[in-house]
Protein backbone atom coordinates (compact mmCIF):
# COMPACT_ATOMS: atom_id res chain seq x y z
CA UNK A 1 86.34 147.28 150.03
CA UNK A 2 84.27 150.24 149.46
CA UNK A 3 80.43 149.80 148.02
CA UNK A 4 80.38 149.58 143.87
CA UNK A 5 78.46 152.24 143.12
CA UNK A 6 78.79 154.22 139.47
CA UNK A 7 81.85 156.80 141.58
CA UNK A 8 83.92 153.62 142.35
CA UNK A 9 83.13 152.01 139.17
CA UNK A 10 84.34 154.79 137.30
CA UNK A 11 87.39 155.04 139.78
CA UNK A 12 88.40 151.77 139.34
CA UNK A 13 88.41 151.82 135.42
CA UNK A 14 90.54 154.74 135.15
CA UNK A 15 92.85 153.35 137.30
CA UNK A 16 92.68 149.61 135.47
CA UNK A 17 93.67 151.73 131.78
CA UNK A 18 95.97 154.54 133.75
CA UNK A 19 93.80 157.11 132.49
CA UNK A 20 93.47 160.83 134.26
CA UNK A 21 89.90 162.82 134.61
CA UNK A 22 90.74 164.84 131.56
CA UNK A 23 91.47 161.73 128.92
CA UNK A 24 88.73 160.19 130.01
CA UNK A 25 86.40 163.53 130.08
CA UNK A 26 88.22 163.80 125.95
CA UNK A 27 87.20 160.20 125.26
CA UNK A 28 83.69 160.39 126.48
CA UNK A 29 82.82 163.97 124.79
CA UNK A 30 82.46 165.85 128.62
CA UNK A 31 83.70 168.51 130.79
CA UNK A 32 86.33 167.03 133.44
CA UNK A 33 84.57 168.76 136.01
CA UNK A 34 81.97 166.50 134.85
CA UNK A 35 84.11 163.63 135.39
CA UNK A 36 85.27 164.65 138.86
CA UNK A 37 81.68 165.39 139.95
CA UNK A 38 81.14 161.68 139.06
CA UNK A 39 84.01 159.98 140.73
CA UNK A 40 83.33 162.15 144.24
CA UNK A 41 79.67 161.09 144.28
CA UNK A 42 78.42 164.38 144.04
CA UNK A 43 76.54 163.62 140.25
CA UNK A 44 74.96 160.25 140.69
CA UNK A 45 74.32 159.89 136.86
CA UNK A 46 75.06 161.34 133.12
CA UNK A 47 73.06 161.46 130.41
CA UNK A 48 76.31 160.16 128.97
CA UNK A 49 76.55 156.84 130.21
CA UNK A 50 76.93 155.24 126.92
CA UNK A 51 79.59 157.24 125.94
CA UNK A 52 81.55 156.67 129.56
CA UNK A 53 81.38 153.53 129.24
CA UNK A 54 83.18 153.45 126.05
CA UNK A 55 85.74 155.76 126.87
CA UNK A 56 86.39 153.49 129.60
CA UNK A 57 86.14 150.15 127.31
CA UNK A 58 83.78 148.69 129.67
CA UNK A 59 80.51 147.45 129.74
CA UNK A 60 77.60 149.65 129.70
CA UNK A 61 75.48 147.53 132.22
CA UNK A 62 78.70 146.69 134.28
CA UNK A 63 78.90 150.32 134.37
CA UNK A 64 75.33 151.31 135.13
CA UNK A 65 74.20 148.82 137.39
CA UNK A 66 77.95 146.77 138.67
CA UNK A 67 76.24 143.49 137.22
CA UNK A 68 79.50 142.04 135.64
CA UNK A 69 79.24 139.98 131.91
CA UNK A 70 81.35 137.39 130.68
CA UNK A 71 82.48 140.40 128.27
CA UNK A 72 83.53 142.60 130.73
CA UNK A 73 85.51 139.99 132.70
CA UNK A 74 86.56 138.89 128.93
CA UNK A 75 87.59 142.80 128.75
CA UNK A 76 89.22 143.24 132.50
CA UNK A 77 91.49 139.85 131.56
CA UNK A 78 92.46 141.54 128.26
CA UNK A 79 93.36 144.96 129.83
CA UNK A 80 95.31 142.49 133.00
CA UNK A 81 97.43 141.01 129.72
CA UNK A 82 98.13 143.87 128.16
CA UNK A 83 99.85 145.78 131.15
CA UNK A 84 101.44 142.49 131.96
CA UNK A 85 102.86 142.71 128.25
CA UNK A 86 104.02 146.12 128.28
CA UNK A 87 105.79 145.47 131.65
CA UNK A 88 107.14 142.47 130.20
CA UNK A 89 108.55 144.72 127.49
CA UNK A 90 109.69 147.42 129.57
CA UNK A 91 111.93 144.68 131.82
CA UNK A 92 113.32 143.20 128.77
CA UNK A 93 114.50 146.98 127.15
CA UNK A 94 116.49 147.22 129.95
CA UNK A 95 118.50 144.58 129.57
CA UNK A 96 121.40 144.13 127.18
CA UNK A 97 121.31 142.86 123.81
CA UNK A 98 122.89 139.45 124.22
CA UNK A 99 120.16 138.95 126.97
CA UNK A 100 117.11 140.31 125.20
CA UNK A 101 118.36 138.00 121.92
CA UNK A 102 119.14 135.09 124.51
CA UNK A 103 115.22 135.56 126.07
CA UNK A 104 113.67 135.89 122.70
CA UNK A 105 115.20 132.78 121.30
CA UNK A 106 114.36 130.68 124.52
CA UNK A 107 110.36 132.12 124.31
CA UNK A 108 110.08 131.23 120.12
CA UNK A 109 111.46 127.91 121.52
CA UNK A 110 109.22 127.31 123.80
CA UNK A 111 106.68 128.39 121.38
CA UNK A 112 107.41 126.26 118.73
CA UNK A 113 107.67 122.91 120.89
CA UNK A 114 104.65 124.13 122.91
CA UNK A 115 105.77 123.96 126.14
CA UNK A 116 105.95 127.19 128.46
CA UNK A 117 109.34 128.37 129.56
């Protein structure tokens, strides 16, 4: 596992929320060249770190320094259940009606007695 340093930081983010170079470089209010200068190492810092971090929807000081919070590791296991949500929906579109009804009914079930699947 390569070193965390701010280029594999940023790297790893973008991949995490399936972002490119230029949504992020929209979201944080800089150039994408800006962007890719960051995630090859060749700037070491921005004077938009603050706003990076946002755009990313991570921690500034996770960010910054790779000293993780309980927020962002609150944050990375949100981001981990939302992708496992939309592939959750994506697998049931594809099935057929009587199945998706048949999978709904058996989750509000399981809901409503409180006991998983």
């Amino acid at each position: 596992m390569p070193p965390m340093n701010l280029a594999n930081r940023i790297k790893l983010r973008i991949s995490e929320l399936g972002l490119t170079q230029e949504s992020v470089a929209n979201r944080a209010g800089i150039s994408q060249g800006m962007v890719y200068k960051l995630i090859s190492g060749n700037a070491k810092s921005t004077s938009k770190l603050v706003e990076l971090a946002s755009a990313l929807e991570c921690d500034l000081e996770w960010l910054a320094t790779g000293k993780t919070q309980a927020r962002e590791q609150a944050a990375q296991y949100e981001t981990s259940a939302k992708l496992t949500v939309k592939q959750l929906k994506q697998q049931l579109a594809n099935q057929p009606p009587n199945i998706q009804k048949a999978i709904a009914l058996e989750i509000m079930e399981s809901l409503i007695d409180g006991k998983p699947g």
